[in-house]
C-alpha atoms as a PDB file:
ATOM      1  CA  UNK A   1      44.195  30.163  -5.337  1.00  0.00           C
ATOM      2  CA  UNK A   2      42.390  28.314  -8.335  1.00  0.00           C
ATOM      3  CA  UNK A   3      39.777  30.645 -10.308  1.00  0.00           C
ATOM      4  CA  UNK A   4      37.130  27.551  -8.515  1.00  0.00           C
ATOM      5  CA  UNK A   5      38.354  28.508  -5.543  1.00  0.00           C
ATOM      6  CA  UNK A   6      38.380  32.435  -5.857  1.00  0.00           C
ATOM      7  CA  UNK A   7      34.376  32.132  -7.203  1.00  0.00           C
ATOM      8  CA  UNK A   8      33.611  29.374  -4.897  1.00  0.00           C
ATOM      9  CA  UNK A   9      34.935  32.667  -2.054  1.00  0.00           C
ATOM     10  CA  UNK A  10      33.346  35.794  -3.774  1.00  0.00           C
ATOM     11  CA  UNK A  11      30.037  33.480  -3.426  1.00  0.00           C
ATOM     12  CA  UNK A  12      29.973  32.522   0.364  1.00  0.00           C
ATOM     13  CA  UNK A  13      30.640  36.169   0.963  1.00  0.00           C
ATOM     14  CA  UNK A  14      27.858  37.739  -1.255  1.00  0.00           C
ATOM     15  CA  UNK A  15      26.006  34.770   0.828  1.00  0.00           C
ATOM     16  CA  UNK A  16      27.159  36.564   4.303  1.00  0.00           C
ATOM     17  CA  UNK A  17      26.597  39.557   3.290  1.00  0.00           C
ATOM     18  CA  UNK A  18      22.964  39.037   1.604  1.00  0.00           C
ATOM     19  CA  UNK A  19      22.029  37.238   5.384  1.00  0.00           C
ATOM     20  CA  UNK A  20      23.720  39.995   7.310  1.00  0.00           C
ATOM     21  CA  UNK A  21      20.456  41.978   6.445  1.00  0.00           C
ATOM     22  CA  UNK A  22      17.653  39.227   8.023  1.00  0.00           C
ATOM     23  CA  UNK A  23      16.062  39.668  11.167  1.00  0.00           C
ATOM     24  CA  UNK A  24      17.581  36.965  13.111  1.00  0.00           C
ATOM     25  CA  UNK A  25      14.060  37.148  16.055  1.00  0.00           C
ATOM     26  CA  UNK A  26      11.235  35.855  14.095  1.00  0.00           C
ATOM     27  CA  UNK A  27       9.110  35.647  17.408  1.00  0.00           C
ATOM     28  CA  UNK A  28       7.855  38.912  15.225  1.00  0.00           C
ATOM     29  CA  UNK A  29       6.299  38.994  11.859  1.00  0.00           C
ATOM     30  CA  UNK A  30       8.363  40.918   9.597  1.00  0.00           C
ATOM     31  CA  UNK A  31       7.695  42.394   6.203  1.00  0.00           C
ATOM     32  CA  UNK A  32       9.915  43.359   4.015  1.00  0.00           C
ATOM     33  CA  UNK A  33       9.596  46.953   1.926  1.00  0.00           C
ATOM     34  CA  UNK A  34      12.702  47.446  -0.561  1.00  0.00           C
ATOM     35  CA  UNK A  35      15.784  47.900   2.108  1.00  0.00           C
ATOM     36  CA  UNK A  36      13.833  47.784   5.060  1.00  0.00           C
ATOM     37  CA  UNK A  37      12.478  45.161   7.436  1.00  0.00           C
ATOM     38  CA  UNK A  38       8.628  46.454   9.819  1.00  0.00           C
ATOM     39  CA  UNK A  39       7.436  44.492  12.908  1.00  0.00           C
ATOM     40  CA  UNK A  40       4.405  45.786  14.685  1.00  0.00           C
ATOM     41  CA  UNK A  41       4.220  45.649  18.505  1.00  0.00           C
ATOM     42  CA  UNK A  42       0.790  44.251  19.822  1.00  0.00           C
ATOM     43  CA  UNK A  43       0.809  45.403  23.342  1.00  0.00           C
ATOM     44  CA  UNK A  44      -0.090  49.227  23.312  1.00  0.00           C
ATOM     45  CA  UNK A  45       2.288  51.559  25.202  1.00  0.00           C
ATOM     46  CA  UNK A  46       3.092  54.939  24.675  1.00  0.00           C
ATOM     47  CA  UNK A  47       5.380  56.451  22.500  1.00  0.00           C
ATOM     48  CA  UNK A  48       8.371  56.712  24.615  1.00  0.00           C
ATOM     49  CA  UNK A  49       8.068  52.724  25.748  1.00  0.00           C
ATOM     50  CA  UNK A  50       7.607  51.818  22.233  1.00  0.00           C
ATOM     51  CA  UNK A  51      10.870  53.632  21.492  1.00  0.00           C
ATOM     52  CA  UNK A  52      12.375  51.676  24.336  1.00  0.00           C
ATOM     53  CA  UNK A  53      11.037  47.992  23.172  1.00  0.00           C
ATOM     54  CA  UNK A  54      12.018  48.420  19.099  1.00  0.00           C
ATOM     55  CA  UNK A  55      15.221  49.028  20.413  1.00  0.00           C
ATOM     56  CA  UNK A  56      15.028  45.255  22.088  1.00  0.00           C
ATOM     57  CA  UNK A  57      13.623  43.402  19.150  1.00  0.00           C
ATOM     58  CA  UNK A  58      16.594  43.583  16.610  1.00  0.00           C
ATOM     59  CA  UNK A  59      19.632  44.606  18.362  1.00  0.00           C
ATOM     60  CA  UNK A  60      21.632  43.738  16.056  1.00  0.00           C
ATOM     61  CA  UNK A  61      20.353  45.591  13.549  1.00  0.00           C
ATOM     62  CA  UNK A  62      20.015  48.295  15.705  1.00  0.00           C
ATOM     63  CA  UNK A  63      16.093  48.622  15.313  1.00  0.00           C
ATOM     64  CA  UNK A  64      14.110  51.383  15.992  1.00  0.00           C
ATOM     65  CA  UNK A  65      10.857  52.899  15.899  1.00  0.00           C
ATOM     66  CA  UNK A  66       9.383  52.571  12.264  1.00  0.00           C
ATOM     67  CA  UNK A  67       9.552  55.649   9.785  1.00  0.00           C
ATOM     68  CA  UNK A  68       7.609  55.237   7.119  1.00  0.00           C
ATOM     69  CA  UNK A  69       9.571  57.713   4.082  1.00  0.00           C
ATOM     70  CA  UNK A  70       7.690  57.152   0.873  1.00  0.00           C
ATOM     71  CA  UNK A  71       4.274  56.134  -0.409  1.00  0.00           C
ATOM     72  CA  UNK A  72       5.534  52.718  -1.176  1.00  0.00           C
ATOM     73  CA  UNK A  73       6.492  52.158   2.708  1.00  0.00           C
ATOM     74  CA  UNK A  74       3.352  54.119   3.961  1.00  0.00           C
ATOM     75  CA  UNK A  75       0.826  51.728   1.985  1.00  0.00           C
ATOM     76  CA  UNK A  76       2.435  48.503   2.526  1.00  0.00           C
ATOM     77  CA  UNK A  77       3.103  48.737   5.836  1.00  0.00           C
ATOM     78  CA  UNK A  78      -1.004  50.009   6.459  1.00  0.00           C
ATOM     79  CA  UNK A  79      -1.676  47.751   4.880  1.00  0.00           C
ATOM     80  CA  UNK A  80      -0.135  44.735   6.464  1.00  0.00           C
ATOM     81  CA  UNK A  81      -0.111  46.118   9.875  1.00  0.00           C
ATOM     82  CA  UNK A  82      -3.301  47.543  10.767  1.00  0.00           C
ATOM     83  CA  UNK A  83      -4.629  49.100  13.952  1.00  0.00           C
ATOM     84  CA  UNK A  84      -4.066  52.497  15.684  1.00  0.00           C
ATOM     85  CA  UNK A  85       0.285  52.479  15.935  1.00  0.00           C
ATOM     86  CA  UNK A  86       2.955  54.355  17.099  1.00  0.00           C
ATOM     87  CA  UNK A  87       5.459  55.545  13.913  1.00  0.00           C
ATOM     88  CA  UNK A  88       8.866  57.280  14.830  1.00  0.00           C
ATOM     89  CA  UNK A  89       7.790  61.286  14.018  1.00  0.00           C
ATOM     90  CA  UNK A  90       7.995  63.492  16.734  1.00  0.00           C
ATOM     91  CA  UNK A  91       7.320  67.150  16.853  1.00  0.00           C
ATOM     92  CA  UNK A  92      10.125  69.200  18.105  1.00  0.00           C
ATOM     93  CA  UNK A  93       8.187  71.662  20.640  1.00  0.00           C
ATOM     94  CA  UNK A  94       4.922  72.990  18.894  1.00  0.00           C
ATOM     95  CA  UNK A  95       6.814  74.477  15.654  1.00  0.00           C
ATOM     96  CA  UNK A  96       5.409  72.515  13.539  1.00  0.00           C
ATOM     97  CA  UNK A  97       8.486  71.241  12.407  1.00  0.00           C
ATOM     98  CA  UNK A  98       8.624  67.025  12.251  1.00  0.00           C
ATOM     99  CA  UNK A  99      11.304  64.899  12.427  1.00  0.00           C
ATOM    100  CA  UNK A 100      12.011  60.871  12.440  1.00  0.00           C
ATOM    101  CA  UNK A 101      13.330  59.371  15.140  1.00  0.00           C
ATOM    102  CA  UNK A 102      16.273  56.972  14.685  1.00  0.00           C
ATOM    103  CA  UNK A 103      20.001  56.548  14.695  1.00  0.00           C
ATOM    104  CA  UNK A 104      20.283  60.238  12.389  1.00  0.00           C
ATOM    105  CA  UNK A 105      17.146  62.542  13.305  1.00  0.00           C
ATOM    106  CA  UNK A 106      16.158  63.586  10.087  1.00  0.00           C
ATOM    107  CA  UNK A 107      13.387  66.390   9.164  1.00  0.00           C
ATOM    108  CA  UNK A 108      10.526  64.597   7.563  1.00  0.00           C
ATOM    109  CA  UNK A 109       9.842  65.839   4.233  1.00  0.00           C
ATOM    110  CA  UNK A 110       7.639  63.343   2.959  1.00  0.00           C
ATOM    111  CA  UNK A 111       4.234  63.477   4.934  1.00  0.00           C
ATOM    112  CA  UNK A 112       1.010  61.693   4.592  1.00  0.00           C
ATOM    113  CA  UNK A 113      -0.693  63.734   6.888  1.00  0.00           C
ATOM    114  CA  UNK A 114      -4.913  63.028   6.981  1.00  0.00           C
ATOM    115  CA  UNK A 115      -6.930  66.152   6.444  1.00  0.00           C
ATOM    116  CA  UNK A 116      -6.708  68.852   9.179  1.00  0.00           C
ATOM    117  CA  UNK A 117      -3.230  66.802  10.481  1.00  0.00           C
ATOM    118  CA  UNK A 118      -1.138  67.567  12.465  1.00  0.00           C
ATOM    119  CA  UNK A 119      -4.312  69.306  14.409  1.00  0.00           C
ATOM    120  CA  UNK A 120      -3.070  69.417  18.111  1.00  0.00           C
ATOM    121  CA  UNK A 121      -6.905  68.786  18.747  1.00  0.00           C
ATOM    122  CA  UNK A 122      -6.342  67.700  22.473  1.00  0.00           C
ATOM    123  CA  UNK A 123      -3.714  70.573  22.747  1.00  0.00           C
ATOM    124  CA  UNK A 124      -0.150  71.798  22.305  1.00  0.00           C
ATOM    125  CA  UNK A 125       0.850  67.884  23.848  1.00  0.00           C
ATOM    126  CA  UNK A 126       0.411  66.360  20.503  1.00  0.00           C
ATOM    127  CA  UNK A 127       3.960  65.403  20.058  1.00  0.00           C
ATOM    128  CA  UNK A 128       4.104  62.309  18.321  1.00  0.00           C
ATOM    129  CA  UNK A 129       3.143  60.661  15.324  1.00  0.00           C
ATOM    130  CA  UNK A 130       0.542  57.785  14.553  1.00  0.00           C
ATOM    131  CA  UNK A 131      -1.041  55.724  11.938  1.00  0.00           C
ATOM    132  CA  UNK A 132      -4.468  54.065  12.201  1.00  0.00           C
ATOM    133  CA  UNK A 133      -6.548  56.049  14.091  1.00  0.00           C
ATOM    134  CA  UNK A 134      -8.614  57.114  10.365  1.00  0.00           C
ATOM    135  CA  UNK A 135      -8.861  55.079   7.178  1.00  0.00           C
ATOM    136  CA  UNK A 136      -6.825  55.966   4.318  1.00  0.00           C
ATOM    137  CA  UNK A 137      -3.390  55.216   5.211  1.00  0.00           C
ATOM    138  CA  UNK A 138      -2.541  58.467   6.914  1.00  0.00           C
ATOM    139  CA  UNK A 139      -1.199  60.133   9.871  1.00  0.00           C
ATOM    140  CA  UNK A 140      -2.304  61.603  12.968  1.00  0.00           C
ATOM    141  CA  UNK A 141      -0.577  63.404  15.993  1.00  0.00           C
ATOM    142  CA  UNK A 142      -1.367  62.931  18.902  1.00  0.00           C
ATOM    143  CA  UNK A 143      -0.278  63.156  23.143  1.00  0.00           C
ATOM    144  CA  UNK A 144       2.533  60.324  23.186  1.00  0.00           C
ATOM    145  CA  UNK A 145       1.204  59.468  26.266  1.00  0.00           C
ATOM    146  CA  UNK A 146      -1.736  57.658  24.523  1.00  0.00           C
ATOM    147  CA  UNK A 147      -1.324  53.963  24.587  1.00  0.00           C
ATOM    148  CA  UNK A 148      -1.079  52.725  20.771  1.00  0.00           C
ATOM    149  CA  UNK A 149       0.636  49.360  19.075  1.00  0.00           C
ATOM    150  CA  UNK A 150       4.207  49.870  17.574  1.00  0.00           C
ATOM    151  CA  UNK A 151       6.024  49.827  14.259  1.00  0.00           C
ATOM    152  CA  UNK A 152       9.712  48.637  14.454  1.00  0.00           C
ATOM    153  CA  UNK A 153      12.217  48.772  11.891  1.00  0.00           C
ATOM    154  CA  UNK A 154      15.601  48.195  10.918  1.00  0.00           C
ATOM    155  CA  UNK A 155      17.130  49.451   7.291  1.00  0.00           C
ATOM    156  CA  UNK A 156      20.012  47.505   4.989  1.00  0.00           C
ATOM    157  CA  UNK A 157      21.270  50.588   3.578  1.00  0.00           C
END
């Protein structure tokens, strides 16, 4: 094989491999944050069937419910995607210990909690995590039986 040929190769593949990581179902806006691609569900459902339906929108990509890990993630997406919304942390019991949801359940470490978060205000029910609900780009908890938009994700790592 020519040295044309060989470059002309090692090109289509970084070419596969750079499209490997697109959503392929644009009947969703997407927005990209370094390796990861959010979506926001419009019809409000709880927690569990939001879950359920990020599951369905990339499968490919094996998309979940969004987890927002750093600052950069947590204002973009805000911003971009507005409205009360279903994020992927979940309270395991009422420890007070949170984790993301996902393919690996990881302990969240970085929060962006609003003031007096998470409150259980409506009881020991509030379970699951939320964005929206205040201004300021932060976090509630609250019963994941309320009805709230979702964020979807899938990550290129």
């Amino acid at each position: 094989m020519g040295f044309l040929s060989q470059l002309l190769l090692i090109s289509l593949i970084g070419v596969t491999l750079s499209q490997s990581c697109i959503p392929s179902n644009w009947n969703y806006a997407w927005v990209k944050v370094g390796k990861a691609w959010f979506t926001q569900l419009k019809v409000s459902r709880t927690w569990l069937q939001q879950v359920e339906m990020c599951k369905k929108v990339e499968p490919a990509h094996m998309s979940t419910i969004g987890t927002l890990r750093n600052k950069e993630e947590n204002s973009k997406i805000q911003t971009t995607f507005t409205g009360p919304t279903w994020i992927g942390g979940f309270e395991v019991g009422s420890t007070g210990q949170w984790f993301w949801w996902g393919a690996n359940i990881n302990k969240i470490t970085t929060t962006f909690w609003a003031s007096g978060e998470p409150s259980d205000s409506s009881g020991p029910n509030e379970g699951c995590m939320m964005y929206g609900y205040r201004p300021g780009r932060s976090w509630d908890d609250d019963m994941c039986s309320a009805l709230y938009m979702g964020l979807c994700e899938f990550r290129c790592d």
